[in-house]
N, C-alpha and C. Protein backbone atom coordinates (compact mmCIF):
# COMPACT_ATOMS: atom_id res chain seq x y z
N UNK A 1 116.44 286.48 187.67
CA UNK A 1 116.60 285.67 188.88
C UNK A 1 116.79 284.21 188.48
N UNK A 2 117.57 283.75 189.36
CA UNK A 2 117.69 282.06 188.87
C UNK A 2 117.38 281.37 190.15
N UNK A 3 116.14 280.38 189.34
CA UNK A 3 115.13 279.25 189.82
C UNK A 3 116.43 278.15 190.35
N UNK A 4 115.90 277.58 191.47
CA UNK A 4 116.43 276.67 191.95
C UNK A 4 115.17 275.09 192.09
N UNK A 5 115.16 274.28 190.39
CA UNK A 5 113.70 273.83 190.82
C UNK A 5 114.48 272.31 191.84
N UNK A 6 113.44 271.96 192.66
CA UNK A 6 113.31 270.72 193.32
C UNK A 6 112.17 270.17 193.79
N UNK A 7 112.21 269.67 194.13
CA UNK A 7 111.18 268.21 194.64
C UNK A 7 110.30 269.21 195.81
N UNK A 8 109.16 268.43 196.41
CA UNK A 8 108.93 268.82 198.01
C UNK A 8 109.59 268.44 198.58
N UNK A 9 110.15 266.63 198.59
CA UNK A 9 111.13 266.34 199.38
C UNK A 9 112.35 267.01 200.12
N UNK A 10 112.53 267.76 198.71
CA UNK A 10 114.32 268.43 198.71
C UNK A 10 113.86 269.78 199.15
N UNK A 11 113.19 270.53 199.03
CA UNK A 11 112.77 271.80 199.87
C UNK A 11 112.66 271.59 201.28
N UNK A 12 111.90 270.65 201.49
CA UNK A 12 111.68 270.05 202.98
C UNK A 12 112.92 269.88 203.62
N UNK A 13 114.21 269.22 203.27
CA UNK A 13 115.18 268.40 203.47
C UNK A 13 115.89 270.11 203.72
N UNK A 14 116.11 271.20 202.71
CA UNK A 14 116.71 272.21 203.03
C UNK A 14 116.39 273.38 203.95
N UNK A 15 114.94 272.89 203.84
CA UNK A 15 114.70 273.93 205.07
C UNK A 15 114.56 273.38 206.69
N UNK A 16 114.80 271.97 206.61
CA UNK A 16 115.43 270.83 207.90
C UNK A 16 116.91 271.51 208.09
N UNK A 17 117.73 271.36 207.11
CA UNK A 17 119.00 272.00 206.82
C UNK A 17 119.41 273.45 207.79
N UNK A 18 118.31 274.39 207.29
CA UNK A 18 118.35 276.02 207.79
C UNK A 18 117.76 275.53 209.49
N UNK A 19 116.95 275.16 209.92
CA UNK A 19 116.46 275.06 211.14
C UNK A 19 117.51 274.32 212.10
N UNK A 20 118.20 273.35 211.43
CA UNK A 20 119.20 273.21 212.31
C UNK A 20 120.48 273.48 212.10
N UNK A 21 120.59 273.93 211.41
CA UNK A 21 121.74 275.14 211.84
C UNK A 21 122.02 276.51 212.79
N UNK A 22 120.03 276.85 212.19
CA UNK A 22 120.16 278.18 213.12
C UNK A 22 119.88 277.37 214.94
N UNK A 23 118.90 276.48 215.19
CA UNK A 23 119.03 275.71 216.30
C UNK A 23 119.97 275.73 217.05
N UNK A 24 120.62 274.77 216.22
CA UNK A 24 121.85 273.75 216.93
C UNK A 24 123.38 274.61 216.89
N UNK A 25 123.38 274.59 216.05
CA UNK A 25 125.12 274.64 215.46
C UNK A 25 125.33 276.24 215.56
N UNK A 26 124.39 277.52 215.41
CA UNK A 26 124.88 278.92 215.55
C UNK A 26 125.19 278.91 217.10
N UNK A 27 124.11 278.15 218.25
CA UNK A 27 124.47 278.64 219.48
C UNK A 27 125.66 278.14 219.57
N UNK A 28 126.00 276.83 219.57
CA UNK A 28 127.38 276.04 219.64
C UNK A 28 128.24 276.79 219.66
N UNK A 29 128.44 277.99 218.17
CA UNK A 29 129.52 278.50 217.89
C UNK A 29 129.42 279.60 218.77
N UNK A 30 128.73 280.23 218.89
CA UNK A 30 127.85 281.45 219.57
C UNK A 30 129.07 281.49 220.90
N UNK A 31 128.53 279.95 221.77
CA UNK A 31 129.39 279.81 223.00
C UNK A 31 130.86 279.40 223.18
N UNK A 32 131.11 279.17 222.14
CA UNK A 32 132.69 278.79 221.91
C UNK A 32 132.78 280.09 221.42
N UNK A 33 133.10 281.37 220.67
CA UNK A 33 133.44 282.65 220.95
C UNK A 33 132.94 283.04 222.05
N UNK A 34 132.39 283.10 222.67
CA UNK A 34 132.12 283.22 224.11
C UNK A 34 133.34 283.44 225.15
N UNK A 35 133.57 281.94 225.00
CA UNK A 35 134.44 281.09 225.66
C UNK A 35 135.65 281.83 225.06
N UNK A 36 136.14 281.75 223.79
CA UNK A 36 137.20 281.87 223.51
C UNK A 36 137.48 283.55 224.64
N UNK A 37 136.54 284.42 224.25
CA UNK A 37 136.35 285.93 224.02
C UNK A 37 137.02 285.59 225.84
N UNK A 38 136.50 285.48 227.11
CA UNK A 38 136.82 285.43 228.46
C UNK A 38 138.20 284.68 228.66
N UNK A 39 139.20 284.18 227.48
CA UNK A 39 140.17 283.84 227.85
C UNK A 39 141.48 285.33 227.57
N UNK A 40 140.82 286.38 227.51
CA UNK A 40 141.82 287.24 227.43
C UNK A 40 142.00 287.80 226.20
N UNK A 41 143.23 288.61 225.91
CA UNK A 41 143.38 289.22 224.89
C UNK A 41 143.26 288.69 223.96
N UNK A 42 142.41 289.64 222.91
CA UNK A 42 141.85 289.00 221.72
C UNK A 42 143.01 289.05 220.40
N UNK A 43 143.53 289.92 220.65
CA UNK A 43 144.83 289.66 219.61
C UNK A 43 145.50 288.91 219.36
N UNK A 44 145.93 288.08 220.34
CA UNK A 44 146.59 286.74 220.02
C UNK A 44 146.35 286.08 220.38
N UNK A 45 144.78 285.78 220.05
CA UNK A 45 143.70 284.47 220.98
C UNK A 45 143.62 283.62 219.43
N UNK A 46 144.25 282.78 219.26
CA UNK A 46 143.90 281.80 218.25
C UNK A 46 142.93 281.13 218.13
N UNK A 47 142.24 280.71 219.67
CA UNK A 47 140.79 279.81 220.02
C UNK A 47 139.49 280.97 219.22
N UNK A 48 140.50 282.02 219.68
CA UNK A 48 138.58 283.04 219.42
C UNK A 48 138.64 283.41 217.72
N UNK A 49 140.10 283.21 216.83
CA UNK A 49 140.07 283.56 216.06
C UNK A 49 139.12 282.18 215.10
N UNK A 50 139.53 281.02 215.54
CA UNK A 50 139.10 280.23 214.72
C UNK A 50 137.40 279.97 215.04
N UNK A 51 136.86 280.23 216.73
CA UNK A 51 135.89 280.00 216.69
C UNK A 51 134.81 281.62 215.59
N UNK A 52 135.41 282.33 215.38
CA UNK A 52 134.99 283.49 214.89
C UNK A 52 134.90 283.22 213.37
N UNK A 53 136.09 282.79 213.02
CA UNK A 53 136.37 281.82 211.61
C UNK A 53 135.21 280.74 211.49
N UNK A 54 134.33 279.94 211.95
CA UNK A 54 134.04 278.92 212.17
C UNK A 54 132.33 279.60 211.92
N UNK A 55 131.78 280.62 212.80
CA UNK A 55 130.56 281.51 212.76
C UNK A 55 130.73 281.87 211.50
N UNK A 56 131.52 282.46 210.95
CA UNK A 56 131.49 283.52 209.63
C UNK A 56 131.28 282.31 208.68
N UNK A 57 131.63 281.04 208.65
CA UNK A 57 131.15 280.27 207.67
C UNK A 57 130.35 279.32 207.82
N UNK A 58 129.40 279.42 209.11
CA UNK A 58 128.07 278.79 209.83
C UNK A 58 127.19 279.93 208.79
N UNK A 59 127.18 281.21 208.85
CA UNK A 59 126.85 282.24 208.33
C UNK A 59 126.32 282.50 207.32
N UNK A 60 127.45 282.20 206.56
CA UNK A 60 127.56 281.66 205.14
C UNK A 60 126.83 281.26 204.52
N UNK A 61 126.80 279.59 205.31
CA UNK A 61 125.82 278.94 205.18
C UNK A 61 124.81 278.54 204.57
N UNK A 62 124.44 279.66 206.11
CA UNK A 62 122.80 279.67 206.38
C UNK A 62 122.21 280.74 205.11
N UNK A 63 123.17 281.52 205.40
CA UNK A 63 122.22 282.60 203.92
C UNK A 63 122.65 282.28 202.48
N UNK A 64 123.34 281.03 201.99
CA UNK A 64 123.49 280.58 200.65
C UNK A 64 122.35 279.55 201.27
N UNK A 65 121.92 278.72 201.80
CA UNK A 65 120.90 278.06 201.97
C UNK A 65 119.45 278.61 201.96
N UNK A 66 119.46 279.46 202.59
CA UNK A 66 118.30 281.15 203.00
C UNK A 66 117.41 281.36 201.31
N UNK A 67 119.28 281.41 200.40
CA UNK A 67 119.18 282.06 199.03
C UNK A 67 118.13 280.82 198.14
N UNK A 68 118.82 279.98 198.69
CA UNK A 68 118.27 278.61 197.46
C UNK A 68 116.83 278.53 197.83
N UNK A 69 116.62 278.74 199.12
CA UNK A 69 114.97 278.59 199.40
C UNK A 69 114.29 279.82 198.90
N UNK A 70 114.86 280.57 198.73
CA UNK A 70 113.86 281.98 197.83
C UNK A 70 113.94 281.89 196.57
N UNK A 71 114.89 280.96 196.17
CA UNK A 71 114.71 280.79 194.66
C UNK A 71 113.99 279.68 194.17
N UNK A 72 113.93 279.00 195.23
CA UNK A 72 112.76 277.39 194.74
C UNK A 72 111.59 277.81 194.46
N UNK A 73 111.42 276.31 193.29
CA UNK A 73 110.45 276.70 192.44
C UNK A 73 109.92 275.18 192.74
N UNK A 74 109.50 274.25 193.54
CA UNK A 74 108.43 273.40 193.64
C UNK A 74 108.11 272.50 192.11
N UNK A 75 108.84 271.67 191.94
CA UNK A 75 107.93 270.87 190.67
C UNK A 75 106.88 269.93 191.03
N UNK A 76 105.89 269.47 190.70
CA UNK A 76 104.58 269.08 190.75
C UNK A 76 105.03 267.71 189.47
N UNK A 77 105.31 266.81 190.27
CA UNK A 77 105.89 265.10 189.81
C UNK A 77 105.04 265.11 189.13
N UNK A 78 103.18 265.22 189.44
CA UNK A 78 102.44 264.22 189.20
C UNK A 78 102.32 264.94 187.22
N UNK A 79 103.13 265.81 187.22
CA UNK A 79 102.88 266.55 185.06
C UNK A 79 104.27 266.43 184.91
N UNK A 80 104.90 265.60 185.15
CA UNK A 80 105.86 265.15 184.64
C UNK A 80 105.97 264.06 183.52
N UNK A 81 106.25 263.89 182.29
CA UNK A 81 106.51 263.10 180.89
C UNK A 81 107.38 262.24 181.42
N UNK A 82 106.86 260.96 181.19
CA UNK A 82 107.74 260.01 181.65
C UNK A 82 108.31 259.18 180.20
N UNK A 83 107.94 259.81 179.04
CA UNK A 83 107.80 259.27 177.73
C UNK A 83 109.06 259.73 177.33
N UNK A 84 110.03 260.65 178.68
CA UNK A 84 111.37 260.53 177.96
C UNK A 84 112.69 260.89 178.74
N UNK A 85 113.62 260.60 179.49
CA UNK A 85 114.52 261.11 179.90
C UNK A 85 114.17 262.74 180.31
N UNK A 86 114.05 263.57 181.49
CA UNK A 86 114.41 264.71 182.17
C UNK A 86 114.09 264.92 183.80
N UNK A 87 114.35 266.29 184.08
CA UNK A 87 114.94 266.24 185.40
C UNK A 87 113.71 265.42 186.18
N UNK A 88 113.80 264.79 187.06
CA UNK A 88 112.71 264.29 188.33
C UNK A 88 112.49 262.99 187.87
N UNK A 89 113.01 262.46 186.96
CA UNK A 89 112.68 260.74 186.39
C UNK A 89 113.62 259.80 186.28
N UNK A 90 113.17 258.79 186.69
CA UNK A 90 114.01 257.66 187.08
C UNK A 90 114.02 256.83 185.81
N UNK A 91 115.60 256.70 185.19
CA UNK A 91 115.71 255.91 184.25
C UNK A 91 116.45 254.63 184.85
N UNK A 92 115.87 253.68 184.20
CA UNK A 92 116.63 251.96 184.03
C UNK A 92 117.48 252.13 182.67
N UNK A 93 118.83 251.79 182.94
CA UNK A 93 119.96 251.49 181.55
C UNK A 93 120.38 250.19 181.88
N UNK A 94 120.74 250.13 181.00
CA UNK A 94 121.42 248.89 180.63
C UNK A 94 122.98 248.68 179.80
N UNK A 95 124.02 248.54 180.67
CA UNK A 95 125.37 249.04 180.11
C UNK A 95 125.70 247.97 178.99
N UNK A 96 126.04 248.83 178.24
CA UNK A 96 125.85 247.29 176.86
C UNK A 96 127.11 246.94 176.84
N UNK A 97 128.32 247.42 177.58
CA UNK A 97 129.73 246.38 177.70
C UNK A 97 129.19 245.57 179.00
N UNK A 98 129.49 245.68 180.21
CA UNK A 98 129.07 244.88 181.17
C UNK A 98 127.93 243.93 181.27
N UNK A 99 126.66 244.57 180.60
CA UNK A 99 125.40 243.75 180.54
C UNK A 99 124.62 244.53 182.45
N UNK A 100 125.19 245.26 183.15
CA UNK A 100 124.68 245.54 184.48
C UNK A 100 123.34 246.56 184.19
N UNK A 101 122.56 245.98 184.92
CA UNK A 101 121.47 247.82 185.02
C UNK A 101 121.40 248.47 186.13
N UNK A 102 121.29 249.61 186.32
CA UNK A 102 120.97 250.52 186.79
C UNK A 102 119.80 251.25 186.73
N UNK A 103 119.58 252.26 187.36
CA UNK A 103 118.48 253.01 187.88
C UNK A 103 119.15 254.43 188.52
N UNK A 104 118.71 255.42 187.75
CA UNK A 104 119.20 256.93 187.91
C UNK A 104 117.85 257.45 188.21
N UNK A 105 118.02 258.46 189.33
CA UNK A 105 117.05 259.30 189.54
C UNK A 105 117.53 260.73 189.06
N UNK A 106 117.45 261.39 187.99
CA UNK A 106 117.75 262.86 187.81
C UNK A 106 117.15 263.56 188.24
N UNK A 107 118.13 264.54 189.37
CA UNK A 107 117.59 265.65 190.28
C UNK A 107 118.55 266.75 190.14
N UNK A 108 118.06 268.00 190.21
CA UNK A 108 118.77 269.38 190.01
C UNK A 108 120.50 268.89 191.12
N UNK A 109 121.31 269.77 191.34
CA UNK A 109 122.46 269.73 191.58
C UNK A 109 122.65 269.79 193.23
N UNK A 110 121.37 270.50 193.86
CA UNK A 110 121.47 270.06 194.79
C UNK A 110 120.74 269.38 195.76
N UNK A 111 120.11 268.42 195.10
CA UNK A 111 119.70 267.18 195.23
C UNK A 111 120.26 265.82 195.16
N UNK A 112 121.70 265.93 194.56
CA UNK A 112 122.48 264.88 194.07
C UNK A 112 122.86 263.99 194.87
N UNK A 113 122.85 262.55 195.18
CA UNK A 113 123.78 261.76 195.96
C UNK A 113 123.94 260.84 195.18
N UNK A 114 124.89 260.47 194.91
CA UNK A 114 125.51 259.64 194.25
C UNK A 114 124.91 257.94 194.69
N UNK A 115 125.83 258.00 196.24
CA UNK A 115 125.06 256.85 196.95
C UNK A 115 123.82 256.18 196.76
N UNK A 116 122.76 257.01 196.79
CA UNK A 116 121.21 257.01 196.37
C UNK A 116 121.32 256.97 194.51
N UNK A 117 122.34 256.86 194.14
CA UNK A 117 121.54 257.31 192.74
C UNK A 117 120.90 258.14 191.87
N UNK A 118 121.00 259.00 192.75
CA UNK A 118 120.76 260.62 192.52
C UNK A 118 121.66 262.11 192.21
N UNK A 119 121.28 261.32 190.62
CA UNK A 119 122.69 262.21 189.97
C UNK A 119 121.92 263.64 189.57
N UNK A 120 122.96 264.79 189.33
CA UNK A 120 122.53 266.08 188.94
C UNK A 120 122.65 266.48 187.75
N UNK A 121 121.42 267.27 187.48
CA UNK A 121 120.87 267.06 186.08
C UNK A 121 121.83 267.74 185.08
N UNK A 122 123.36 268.11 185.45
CA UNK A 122 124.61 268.49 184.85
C UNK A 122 125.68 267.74 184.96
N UNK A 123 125.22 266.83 185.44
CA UNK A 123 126.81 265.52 185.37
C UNK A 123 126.51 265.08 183.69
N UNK A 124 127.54 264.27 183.49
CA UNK A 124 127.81 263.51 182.14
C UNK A 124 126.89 262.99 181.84
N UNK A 125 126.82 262.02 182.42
CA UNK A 125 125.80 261.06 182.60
C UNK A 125 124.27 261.36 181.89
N UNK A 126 124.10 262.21 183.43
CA UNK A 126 122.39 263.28 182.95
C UNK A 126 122.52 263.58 181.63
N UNK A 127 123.40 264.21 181.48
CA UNK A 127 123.20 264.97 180.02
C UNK A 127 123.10 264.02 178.89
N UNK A 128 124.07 262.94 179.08
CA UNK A 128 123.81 262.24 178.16
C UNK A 128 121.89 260.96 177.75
N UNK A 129 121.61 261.16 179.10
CA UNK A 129 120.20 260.95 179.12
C UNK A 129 119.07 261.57 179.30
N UNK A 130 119.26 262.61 178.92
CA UNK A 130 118.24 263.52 179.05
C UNK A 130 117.63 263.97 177.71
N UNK A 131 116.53 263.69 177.28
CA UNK A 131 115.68 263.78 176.48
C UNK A 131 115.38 262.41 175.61
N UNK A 132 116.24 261.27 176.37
CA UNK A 132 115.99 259.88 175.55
C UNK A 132 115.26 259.37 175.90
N UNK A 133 114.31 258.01 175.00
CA UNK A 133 113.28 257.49 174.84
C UNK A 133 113.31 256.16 175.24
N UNK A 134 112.46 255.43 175.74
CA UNK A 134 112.72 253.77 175.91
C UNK A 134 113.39 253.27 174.87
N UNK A 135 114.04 253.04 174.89
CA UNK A 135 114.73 251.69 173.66
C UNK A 135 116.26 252.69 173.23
N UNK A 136 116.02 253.59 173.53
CA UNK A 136 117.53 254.45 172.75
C UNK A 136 119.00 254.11 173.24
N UNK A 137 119.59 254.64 172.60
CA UNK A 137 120.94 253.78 172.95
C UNK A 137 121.62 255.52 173.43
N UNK A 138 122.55 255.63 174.78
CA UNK A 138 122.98 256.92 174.88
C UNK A 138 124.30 256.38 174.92
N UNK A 139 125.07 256.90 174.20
CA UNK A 139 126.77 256.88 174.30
C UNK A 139 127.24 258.29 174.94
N UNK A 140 127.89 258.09 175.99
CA UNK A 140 128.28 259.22 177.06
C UNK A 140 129.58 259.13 177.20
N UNK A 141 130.13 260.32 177.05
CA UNK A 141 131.88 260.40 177.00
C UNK A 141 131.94 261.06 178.58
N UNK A 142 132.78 260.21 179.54
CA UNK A 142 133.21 260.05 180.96
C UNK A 142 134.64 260.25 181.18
N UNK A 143 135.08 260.93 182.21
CA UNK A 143 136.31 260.95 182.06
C UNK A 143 137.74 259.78 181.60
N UNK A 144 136.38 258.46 182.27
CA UNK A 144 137.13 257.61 181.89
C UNK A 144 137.25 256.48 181.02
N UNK A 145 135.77 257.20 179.85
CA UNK A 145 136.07 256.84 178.81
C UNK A 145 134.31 256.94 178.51
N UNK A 146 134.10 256.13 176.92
CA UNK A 146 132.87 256.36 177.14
C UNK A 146 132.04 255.28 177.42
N UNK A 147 130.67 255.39 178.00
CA UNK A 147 129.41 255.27 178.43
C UNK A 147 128.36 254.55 176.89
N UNK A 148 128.35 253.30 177.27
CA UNK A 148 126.90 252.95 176.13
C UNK A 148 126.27 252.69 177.18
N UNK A 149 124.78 252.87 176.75
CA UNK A 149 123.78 252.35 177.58
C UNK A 149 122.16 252.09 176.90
N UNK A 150 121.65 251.50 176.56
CA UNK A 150 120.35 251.13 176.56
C UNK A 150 119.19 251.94 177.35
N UNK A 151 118.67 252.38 177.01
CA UNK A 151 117.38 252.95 177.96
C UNK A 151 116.70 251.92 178.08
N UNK A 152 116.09 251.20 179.28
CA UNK A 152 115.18 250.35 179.71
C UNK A 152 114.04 250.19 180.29
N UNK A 153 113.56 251.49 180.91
CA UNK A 153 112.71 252.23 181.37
C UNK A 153 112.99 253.30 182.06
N UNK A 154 111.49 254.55 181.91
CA UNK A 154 111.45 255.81 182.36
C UNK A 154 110.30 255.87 183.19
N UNK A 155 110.19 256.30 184.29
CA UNK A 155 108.92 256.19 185.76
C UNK A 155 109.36 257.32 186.34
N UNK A 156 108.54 257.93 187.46
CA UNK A 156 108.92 258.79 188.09
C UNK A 156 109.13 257.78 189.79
């Protein structure tokens, strides 16, 4: 079986996810085939085909979402090693062409937002910081070229 580990946050956040979907968004579709279904023949009802199209991947969804919550595995922050680069820890770099720092939070894949800073623990990046120490230098090959960086600090 394959573990899906995350945060409480991010369990919380996905099973917010499943509740409103099944809530909100199944009846929605529910009544738009409905609707489509009382406009007549279903054979060449395009409305009912797409609202039918539209359920089947509400559906989807919900049970690839369903899946990830039976496979979570809960990590417990507070036994987490902060003495080195891995998943659930927030590193400070320091780009040694630019001189800019940053702050990465490494979180499993579907936890990721970029926006937030919350990269997945299989991007470039991650990998290239993952298992490094304060002071180490990570050189990371990016598509668009490579990555130096300084480690500057590790915290959760």
């Amino acid at each position: 079986m394959e573990y899906n580990f995350m945060t409480q946050e991010g369990f919380n956040k996905l099973m917010e996810e499943i509740s409103r979907l099944e809530a909100e968004e199944r009846p929605k579709i529910q009544q738009q085939v409905a609707e489509a279904r009382e406009k007549g023949d279903l054979s060449e009802n395009a409305e009912y085909d797409a609202a039918r199209e539209a359920q089947g991947m509400l559906e989807a969804r919900i049970s690839e979402l369903k899946t990830m919550a039976a496979q979570a595995r809960i990590i417990d922050e507070t036994k987490i090693d902060t003495q080195k680069v891995q998943l659930f820890t927030k590193v400070t770099v320091k780009n040694l062409d630019d001189k800019s720092k940053t702050t990465y939070t490494i979180v499993p894949d579907n936890e990721s937002n970029f926006k937030e800073k919350k990269i997945s623990l299989n991007a470039p990046i991650s990998k290239g910081l993952i298992g490094k120490k304060k002071g180490d230098i990570a050189e990371i090959e990016v598509p668009v070229g490579k990555l130096r960086f300084e480690i500057l600090d590790i915290s959760l």
